[in-house]
C-alpha atoms as a PDB file:
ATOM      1  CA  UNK A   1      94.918   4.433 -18.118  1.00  0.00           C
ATOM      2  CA  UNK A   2      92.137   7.010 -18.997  1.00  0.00           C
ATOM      3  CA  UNK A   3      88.305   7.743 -17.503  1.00  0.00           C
ATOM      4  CA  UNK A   4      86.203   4.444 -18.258  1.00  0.00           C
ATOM      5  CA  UNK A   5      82.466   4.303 -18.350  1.00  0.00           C
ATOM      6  CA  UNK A   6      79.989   1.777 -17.805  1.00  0.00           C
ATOM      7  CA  UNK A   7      76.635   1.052 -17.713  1.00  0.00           C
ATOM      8  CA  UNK A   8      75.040  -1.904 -15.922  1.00  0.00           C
ATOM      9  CA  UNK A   9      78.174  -2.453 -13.437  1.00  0.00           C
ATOM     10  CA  UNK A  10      76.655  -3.185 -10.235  1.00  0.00           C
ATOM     11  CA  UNK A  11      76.392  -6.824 -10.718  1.00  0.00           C
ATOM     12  CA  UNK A  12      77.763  -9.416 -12.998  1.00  0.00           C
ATOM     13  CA  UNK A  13      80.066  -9.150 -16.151  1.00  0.00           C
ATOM     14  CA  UNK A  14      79.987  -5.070 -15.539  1.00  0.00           C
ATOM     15  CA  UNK A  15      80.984  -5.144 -12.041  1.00  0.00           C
ATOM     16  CA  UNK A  16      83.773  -6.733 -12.686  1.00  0.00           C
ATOM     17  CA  UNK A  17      84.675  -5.097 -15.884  1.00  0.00           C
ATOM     18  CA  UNK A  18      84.676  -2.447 -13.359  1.00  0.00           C
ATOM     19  CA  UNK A  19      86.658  -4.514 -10.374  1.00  0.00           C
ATOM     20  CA  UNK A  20      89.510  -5.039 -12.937  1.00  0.00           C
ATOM     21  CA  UNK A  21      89.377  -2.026 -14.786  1.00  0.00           C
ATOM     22  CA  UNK A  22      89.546   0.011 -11.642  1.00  0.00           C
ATOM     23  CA  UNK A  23      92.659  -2.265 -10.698  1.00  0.00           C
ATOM     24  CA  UNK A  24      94.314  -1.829 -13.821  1.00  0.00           C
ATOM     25  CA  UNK A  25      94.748   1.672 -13.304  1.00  0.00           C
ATOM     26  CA  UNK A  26      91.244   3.441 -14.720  1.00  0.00           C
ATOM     27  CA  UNK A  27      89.079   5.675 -13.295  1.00  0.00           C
ATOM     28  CA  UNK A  28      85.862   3.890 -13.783  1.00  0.00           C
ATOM     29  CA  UNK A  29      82.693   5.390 -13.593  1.00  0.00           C
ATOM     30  CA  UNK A  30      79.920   3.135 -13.188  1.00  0.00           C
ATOM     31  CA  UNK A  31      76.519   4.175 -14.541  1.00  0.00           C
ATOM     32  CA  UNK A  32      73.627   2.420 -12.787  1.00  0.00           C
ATOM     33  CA  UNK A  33      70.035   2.999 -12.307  1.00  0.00           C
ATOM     34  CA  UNK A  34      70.520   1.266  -9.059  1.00  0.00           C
ATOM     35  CA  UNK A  35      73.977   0.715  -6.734  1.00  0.00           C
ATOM     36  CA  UNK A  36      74.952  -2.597  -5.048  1.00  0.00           C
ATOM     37  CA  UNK A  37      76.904  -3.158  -2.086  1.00  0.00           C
ATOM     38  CA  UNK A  38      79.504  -4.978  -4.270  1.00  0.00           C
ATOM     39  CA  UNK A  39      79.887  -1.984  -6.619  1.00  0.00           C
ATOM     40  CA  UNK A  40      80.235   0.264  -3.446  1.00  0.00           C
ATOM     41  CA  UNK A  41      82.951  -1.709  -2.060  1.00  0.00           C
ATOM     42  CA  UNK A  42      85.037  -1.070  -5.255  1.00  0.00           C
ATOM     43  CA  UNK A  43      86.996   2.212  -5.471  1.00  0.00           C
ATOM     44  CA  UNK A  44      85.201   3.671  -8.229  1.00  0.00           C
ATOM     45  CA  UNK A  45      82.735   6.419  -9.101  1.00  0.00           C
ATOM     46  CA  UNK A  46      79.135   5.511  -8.552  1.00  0.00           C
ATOM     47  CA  UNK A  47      76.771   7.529 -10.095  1.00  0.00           C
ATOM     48  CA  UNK A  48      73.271   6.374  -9.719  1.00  0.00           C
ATOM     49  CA  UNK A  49      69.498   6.718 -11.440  1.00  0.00           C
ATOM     50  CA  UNK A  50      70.760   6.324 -15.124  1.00  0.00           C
ATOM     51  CA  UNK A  51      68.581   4.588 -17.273  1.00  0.00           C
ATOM     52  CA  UNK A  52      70.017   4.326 -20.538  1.00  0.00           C
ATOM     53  CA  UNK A  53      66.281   4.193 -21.999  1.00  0.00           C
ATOM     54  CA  UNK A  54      64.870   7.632 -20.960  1.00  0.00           C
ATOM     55  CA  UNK A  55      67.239  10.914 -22.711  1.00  0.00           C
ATOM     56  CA  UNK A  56      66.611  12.817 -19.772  1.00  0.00           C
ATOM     57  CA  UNK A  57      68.681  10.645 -17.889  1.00  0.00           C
ATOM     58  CA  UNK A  58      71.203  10.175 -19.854  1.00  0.00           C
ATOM     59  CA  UNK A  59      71.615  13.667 -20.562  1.00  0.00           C
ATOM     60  CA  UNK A  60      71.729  14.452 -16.488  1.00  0.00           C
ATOM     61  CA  UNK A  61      73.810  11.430 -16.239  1.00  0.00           C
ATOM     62  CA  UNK A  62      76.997  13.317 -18.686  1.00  0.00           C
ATOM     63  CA  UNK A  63      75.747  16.967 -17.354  1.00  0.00           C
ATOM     64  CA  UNK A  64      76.953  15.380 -13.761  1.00  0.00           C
ATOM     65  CA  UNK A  65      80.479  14.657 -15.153  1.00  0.00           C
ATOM     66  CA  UNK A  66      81.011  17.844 -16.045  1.00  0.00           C
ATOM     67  CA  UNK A  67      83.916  18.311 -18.034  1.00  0.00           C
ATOM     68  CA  UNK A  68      85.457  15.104 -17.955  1.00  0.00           C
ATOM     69  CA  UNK A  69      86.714  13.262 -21.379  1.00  0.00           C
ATOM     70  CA  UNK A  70      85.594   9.675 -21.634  1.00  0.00           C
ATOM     71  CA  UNK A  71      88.670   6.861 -23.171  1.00  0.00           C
ATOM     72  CA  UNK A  72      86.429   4.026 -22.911  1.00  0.00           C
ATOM     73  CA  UNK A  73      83.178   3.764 -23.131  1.00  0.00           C
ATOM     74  CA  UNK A  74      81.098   0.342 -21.930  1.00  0.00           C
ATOM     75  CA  UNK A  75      77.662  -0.025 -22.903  1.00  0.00           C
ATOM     76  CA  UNK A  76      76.539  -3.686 -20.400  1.00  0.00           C
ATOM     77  CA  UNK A  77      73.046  -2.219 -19.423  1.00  0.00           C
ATOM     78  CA  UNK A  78      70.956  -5.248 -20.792  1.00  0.00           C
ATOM     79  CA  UNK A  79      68.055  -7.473 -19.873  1.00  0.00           C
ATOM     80  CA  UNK A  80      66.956 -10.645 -21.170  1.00  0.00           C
ATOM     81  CA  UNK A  81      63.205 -12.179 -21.264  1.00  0.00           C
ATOM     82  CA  UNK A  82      62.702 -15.588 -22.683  1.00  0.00           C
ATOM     83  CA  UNK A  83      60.063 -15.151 -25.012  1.00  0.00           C
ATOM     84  CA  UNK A  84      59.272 -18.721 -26.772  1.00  0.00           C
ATOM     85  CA  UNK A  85      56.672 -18.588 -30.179  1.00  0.00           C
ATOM     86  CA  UNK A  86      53.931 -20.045 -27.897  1.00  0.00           C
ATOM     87  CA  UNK A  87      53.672 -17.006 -25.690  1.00  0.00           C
ATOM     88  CA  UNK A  88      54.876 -14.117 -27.557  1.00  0.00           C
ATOM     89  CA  UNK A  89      54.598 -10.829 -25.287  1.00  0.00           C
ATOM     90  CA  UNK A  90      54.835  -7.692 -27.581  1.00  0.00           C
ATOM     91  CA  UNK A  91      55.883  -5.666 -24.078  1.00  0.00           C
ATOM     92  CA  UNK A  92      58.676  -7.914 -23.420  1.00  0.00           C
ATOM     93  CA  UNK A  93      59.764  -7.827 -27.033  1.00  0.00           C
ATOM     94  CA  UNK A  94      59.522  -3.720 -26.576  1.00  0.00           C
ATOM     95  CA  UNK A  95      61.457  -3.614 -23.290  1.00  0.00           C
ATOM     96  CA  UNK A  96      64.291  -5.568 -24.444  1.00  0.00           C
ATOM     97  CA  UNK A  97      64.589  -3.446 -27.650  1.00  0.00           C
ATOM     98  CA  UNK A  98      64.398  -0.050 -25.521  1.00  0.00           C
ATOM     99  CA  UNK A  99      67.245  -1.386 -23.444  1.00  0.00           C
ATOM    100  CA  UNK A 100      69.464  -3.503 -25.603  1.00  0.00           C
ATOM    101  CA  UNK A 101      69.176  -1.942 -28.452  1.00  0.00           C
ATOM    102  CA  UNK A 102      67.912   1.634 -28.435  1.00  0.00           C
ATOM    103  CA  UNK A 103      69.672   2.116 -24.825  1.00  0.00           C
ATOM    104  CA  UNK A 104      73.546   2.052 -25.667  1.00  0.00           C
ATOM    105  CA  UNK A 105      73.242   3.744 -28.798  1.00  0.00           C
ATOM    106  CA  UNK A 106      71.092   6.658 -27.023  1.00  0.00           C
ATOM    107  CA  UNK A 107      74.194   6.438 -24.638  1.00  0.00           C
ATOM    108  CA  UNK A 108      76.982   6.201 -27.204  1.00  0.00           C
ATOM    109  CA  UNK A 109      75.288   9.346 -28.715  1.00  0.00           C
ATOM    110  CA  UNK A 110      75.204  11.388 -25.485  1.00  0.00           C
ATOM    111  CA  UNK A 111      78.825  10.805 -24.272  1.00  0.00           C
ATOM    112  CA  UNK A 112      79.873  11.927 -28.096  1.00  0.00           C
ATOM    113  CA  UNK A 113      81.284  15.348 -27.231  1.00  0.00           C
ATOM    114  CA  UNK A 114      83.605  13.988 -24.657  1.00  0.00           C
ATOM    115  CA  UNK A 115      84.498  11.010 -26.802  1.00  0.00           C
ATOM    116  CA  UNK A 116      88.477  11.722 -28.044  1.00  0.00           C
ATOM    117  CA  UNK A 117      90.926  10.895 -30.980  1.00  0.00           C
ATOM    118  CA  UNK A 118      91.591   7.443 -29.859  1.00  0.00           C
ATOM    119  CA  UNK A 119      88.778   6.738 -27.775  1.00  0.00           C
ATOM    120  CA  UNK A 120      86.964   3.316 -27.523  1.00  0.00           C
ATOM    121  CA  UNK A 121      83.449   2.524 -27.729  1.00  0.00           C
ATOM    122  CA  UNK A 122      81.876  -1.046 -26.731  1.00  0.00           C
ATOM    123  CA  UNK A 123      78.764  -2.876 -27.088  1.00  0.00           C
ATOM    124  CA  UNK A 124      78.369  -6.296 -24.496  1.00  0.00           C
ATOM    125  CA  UNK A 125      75.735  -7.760 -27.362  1.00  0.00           C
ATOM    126  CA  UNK A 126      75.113 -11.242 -27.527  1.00  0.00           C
ATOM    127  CA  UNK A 127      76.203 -14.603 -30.400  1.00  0.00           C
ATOM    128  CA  UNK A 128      72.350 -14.673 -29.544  1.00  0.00           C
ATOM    129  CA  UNK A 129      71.695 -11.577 -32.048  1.00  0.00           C
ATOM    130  CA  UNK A 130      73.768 -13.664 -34.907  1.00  0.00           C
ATOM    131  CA  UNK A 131      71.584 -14.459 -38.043  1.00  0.00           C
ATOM    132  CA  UNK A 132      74.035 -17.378 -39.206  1.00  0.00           C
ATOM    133  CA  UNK A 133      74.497 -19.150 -36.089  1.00  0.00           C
ATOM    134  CA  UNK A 134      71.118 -18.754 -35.116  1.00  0.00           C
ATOM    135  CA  UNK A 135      70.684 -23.239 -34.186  1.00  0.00           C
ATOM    136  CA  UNK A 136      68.272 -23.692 -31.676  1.00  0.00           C
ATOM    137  CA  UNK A 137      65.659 -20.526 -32.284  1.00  0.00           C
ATOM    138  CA  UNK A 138      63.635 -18.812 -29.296  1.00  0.00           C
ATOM    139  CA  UNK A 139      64.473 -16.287 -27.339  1.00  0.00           C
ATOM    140  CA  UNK A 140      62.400 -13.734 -30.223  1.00  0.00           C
ATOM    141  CA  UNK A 141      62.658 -10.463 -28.148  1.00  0.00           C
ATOM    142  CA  UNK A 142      66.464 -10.961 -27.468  1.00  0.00           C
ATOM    143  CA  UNK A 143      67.549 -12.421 -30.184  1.00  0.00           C
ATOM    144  CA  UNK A 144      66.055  -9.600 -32.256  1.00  0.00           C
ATOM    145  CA  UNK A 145      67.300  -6.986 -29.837  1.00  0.00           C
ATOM    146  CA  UNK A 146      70.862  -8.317 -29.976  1.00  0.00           C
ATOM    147  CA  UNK A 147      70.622  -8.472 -33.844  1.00  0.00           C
ATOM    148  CA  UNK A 148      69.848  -4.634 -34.082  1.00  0.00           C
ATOM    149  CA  UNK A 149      72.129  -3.433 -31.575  1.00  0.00           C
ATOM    150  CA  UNK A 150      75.099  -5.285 -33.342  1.00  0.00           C
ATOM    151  CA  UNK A 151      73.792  -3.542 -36.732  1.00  0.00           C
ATOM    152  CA  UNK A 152      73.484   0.051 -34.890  1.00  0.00           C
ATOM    153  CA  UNK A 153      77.184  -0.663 -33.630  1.00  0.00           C
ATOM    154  CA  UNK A 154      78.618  -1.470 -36.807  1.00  0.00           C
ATOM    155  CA  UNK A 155      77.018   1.672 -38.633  1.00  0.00           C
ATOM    156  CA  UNK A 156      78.873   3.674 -35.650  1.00  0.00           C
ATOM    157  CA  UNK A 157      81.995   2.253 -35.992  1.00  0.00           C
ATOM    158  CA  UNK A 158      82.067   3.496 -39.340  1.00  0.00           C
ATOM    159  CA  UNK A 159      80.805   7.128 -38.572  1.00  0.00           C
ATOM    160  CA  UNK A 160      82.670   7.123 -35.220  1.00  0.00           C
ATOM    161  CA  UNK A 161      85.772   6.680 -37.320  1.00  0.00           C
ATOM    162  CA  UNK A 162      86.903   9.781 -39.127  1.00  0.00           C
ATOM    163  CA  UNK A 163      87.065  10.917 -35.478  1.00  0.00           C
ATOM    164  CA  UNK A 164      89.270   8.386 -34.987  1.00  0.00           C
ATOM    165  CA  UNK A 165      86.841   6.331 -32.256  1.00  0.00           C
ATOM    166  CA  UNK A 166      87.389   2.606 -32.406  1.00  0.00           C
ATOM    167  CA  UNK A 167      84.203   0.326 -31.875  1.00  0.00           C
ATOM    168  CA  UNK A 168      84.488  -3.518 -30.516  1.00  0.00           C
ATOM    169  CA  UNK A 169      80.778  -5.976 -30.605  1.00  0.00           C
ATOM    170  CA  UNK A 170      81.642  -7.913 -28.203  1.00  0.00           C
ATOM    171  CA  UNK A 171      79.847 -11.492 -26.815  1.00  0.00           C
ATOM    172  CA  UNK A 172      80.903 -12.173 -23.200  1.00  0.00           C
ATOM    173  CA  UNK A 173      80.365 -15.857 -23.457  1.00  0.00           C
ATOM    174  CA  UNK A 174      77.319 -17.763 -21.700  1.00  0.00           C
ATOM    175  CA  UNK A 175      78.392 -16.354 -17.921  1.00  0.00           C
ATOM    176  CA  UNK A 176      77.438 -17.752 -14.567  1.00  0.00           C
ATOM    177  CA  UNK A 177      75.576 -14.110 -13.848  1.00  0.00           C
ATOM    178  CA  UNK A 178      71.947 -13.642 -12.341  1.00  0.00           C
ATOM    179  CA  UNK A 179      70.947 -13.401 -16.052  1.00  0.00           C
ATOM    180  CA  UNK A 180      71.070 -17.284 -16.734  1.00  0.00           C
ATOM    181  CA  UNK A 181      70.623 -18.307 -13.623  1.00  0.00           C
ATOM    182  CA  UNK A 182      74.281 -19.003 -13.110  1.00  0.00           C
ATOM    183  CA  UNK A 183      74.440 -21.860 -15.580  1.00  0.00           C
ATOM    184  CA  UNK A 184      76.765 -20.382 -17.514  1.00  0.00           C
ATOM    185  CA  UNK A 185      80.424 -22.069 -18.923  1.00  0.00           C
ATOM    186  CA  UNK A 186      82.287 -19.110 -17.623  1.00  0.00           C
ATOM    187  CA  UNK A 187      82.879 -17.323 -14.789  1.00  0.00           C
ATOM    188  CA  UNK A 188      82.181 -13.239 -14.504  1.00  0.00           C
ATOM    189  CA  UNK A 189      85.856 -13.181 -13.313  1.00  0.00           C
ATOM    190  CA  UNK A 190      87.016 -15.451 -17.014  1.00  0.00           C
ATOM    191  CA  UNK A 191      84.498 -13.211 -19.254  1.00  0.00           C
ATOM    192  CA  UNK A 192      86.105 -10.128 -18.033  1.00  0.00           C
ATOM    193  CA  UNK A 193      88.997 -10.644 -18.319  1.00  0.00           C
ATOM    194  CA  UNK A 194      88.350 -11.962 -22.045  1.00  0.00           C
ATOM    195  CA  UNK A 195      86.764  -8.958 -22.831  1.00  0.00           C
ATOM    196  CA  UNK A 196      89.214  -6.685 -21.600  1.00  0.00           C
ATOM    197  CA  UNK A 197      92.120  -8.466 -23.754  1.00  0.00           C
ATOM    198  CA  UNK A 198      89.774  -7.759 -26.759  1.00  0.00           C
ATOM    199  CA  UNK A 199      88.779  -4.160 -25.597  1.00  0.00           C
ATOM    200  CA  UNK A 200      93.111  -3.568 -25.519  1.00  0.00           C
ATOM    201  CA  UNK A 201      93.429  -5.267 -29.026  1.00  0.00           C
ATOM    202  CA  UNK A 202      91.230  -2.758 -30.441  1.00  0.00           C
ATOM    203  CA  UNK A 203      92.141  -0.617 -33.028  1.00  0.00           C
ATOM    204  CA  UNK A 204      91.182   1.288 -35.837  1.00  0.00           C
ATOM    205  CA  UNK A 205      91.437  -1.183 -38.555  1.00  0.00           C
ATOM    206  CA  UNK A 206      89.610  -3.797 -36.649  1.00  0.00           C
ATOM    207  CA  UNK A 207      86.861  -1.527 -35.340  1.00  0.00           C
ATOM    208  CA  UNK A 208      83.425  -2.375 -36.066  1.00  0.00           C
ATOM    209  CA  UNK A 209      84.344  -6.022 -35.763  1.00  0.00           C
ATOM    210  CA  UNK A 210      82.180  -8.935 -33.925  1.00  0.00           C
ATOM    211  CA  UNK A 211      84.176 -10.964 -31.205  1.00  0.00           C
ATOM    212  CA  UNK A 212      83.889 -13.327 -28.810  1.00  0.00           C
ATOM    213  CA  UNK A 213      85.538 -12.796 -25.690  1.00  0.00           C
ATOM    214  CA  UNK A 214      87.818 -15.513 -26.397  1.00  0.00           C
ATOM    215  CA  UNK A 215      89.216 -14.266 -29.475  1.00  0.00           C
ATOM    216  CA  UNK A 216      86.946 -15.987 -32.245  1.00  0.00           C
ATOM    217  CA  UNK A 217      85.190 -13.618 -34.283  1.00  0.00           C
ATOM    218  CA  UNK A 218      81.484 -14.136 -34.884  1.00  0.00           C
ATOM    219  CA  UNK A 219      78.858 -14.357 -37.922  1.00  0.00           C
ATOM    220  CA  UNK A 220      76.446 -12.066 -38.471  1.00  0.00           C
END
């Protein structure tokens, strides 16, 4: 099944992106600033005090794996602050940028050398970052972040590809996680698995594309 990477996995849609990677058959190695006894109880690779905002770590974070060839690569690290017009927060706005955006393509860029013919990369955006279905407005620091990190994404799948590196944008669905305060329409368990069906579907000639877990591909 390959070496799989992710960031973000000790709770929510990552850590169990890891649970059923792990028992599919990968060797997952979870990337986390911080472990959680739920991601310790899985039978994968911790590896802790990565923040996917500062190069140092990142760079410390691959130098640990040594030699080790990444197949798929998972970039979940995200945060989201609800920043409404009526109380904009410029350090908010920043944060979310540095981690949703800047973060996993700092990351992507790191793990390049051990990135293979064949290889997948994924970003766990948001429809929130879509321009056209943008209905109900709000949300200014994550929507924008989202927005950017899908752009960043789509420029990589097309220089990630004469290396033959495929790259999936993928929405995970509104998920009962920590993040929305469990009012989500879909379990961590359902969104996984979604994700993962899309993350085996992808290919070459459908790289760079922008899905939602179920299937439906989205607007920019």
């Amino acid at each position: 099944m390959g070496v799989a990477v992710i960031t973000g996995a000790n709770r929510g849609i990552g850590l169990e992106l890891a649970r059923q990677l792990a028992k599919a058959g990968h060797d997952v190695i979870a990337a986390v600033r911080r472990s959680s006894p739920a991601l310790e109880a899985l039978n994968v690779q911790v590896e802790v005090g990565v923040d996917v905002t500062n190069a140092a770590s990142v760079q410390t974070f691959f130098e640990r794996l040594h030699d080790t060839n990444i197949d798929l690569l998972i970039n979940n690290a995200g945060i989201l602050r609800r920043t409404p017009l009526s109380d904009l927060d410029v350090r908010d706005i920043e944060s979310q940028f540095r981690v949703n955006s800047i973060g996993p393509l700092l990351f992507t860029a790191a793990a390049l050398p051990r990135l293979m013919t064949g290889s997948k990369v994924v970003v766990i955006t948001s429809r929130m970052g879509s321009i056209a279905d943008n209905s109900s407005g709000g949300a200014y620091g994550y929507r924008m972040s989202k927005s950017a990190v899908n752009s960043a994404f789509k420029s990589l799948s097309l220089d990630l590809a004469p290396k033959g590196i495929s790259v999936a944008i993928l929405h995970p669905g509104w998920v009962q996680t920590d993040m929305t305060n469990n009012t989500g329409l879909v379990t961590a368990v359902e969104s996984a698995t979604g994700l993962i069906e899309r993350i085996n579907q992808l290919t070459p000639k459908n790289s760079g594309m922008f899905w939602h877990m179920n299937g439906d591909e989205l607007p920019w």
